[in-house]
C-alpha atoms as a PDB file:
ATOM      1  CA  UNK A   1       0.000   0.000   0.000  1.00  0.00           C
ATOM      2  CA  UNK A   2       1.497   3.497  -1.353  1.00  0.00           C
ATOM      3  CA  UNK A   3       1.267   6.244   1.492  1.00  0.00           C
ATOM      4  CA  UNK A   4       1.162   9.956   1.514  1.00  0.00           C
ATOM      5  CA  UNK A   5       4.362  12.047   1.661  1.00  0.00           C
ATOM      6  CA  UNK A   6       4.353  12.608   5.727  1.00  0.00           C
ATOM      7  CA  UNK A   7       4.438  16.360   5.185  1.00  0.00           C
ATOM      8  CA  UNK A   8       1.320  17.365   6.150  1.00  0.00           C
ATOM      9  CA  UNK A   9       0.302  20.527   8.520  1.00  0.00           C
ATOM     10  CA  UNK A  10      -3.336  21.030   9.910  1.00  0.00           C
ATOM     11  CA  UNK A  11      -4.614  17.799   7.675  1.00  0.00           C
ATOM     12  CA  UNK A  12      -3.875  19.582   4.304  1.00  0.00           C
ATOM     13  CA  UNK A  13      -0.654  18.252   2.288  1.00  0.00           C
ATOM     14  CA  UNK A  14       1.995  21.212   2.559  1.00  0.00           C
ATOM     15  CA  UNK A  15       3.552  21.669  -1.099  1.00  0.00           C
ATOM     16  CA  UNK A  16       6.645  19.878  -1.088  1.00  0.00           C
ATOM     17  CA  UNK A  17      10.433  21.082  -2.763  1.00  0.00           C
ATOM     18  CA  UNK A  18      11.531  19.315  -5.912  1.00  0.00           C
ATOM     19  CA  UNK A  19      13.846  17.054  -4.303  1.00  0.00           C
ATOM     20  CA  UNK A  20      11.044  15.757  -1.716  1.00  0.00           C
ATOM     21  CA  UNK A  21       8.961  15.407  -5.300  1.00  0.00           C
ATOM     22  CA  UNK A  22      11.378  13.285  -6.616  1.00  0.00           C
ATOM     23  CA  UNK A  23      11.737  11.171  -3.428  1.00  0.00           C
ATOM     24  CA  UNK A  24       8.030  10.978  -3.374  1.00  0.00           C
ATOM     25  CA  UNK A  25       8.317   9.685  -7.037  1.00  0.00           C
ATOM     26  CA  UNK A  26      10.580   7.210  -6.478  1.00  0.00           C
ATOM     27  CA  UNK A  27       8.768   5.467  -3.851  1.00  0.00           C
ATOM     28  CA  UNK A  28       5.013   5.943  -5.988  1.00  0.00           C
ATOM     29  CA  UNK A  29       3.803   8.291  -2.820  1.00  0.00           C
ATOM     30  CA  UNK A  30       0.771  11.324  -3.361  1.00  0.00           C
ATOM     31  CA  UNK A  31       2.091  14.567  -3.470  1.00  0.00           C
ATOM     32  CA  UNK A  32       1.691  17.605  -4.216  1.00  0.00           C
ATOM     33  CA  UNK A  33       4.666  21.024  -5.314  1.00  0.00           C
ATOM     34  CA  UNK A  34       3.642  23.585  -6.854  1.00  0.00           C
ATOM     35  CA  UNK A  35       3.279  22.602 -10.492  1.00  0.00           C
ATOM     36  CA  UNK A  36       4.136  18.914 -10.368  1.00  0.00           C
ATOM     37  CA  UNK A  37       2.185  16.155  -8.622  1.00  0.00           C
ATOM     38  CA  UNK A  38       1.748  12.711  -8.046  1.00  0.00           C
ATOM     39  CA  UNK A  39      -1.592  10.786  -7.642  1.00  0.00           C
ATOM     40  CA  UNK A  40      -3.137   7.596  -7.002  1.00  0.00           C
ATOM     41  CA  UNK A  41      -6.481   7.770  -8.950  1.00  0.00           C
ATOM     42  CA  UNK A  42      -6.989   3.740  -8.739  1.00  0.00           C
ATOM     43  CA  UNK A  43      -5.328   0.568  -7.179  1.00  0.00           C
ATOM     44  CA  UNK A  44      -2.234  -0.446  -9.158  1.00  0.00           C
ATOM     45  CA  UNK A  45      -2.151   3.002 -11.144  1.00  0.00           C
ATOM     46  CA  UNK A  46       0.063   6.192 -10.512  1.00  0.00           C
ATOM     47  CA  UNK A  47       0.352   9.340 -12.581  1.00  0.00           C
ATOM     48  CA  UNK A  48       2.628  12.379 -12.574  1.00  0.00           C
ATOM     49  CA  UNK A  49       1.379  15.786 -13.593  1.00  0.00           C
ATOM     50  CA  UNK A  50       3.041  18.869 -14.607  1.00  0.00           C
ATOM     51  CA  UNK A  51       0.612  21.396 -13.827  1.00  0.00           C
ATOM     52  CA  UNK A  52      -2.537  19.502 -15.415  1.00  0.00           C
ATOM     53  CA  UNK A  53      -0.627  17.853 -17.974  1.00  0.00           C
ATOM     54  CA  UNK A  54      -0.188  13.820 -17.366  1.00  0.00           C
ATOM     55  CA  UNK A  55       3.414  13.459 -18.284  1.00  0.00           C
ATOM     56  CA  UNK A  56       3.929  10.104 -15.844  1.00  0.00           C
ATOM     57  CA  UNK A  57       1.609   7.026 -15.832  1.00  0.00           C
ATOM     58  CA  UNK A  58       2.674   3.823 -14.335  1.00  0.00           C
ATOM     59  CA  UNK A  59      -0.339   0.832 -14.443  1.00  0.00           C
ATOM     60  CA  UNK A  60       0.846  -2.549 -13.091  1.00  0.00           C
ATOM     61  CA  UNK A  61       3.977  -2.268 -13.737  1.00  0.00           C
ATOM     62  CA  UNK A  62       3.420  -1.242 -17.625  1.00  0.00           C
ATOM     63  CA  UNK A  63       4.765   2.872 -17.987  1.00  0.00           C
ATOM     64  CA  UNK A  64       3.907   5.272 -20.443  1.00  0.00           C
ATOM     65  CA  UNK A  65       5.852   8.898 -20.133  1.00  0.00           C
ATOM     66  CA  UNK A  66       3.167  10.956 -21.721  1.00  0.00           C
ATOM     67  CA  UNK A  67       4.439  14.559 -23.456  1.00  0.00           C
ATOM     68  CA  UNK A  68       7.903  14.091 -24.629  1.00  0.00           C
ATOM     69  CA  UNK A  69       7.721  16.977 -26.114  1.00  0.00           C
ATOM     70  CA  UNK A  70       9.560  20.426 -25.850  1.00  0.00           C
ATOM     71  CA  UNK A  71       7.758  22.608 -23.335  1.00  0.00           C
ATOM     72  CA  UNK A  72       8.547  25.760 -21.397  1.00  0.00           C
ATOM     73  CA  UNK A  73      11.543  25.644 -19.672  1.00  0.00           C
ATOM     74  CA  UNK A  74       9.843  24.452 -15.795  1.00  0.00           C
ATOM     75  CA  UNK A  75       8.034  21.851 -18.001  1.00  0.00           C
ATOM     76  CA  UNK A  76      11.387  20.247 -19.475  1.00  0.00           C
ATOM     77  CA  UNK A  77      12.567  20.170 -15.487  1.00  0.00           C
ATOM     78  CA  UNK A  78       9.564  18.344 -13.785  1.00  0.00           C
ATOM     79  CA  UNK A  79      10.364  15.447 -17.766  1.00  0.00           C
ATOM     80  CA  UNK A  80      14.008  15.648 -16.578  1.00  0.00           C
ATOM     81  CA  UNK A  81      12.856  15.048 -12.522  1.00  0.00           C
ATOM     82  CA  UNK A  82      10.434  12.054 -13.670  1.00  0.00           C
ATOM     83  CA  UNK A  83      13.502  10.694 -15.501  1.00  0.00           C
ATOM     84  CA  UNK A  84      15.707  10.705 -12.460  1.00  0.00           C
ATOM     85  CA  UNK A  85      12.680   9.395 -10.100  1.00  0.00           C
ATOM     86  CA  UNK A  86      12.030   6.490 -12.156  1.00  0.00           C
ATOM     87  CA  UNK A  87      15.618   5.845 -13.717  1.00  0.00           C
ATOM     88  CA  UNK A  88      14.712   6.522 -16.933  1.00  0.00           C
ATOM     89  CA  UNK A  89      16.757   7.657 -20.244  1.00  0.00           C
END
């Protein structure tokens, strides 16, 4: 069973740094930065998102990196971040 990120204040997620979002990535944890997430919409499913856009998707065990295209310059960090969180070239 994935968990949350334990960075939480008051009940509501606090926004975690990109390092902590890469952690969280690694180990297929919720979370939440500013413009990149992580969710956990169903059992066996997780999903990065950079801003709103699904750029991450991981479904037992079968991943898809969604948007390989050139974006703004924040955009090509959070593909570069998703590389290094799941070891990918």
């Amino acid at each position: 069973m994935v968990q949350t990120v334990p960075y939480e204040k008051r009940g509501i997620m606090a926004k975690l740094n990109y390092t902590d979002c890469i952690t969280a990535m690694a180990k297929r944890q919720k979370f939440e930065g500013n413009t990149l997430s992580g969710v956990i919409p169903a059992d066996g499913v997780y999903q990065v998102y950079s801003y709103r856009t699904l750029f991450y998707e991981e479904q037992n065990g079968v991943v898809t990196f969604h948007n390989i295209a050139k974006y703004s310059v924040t955009s090509s960090k959070h593909q570069n971040y998703i590389k290094k969180a799941f070891n990918l070239q």
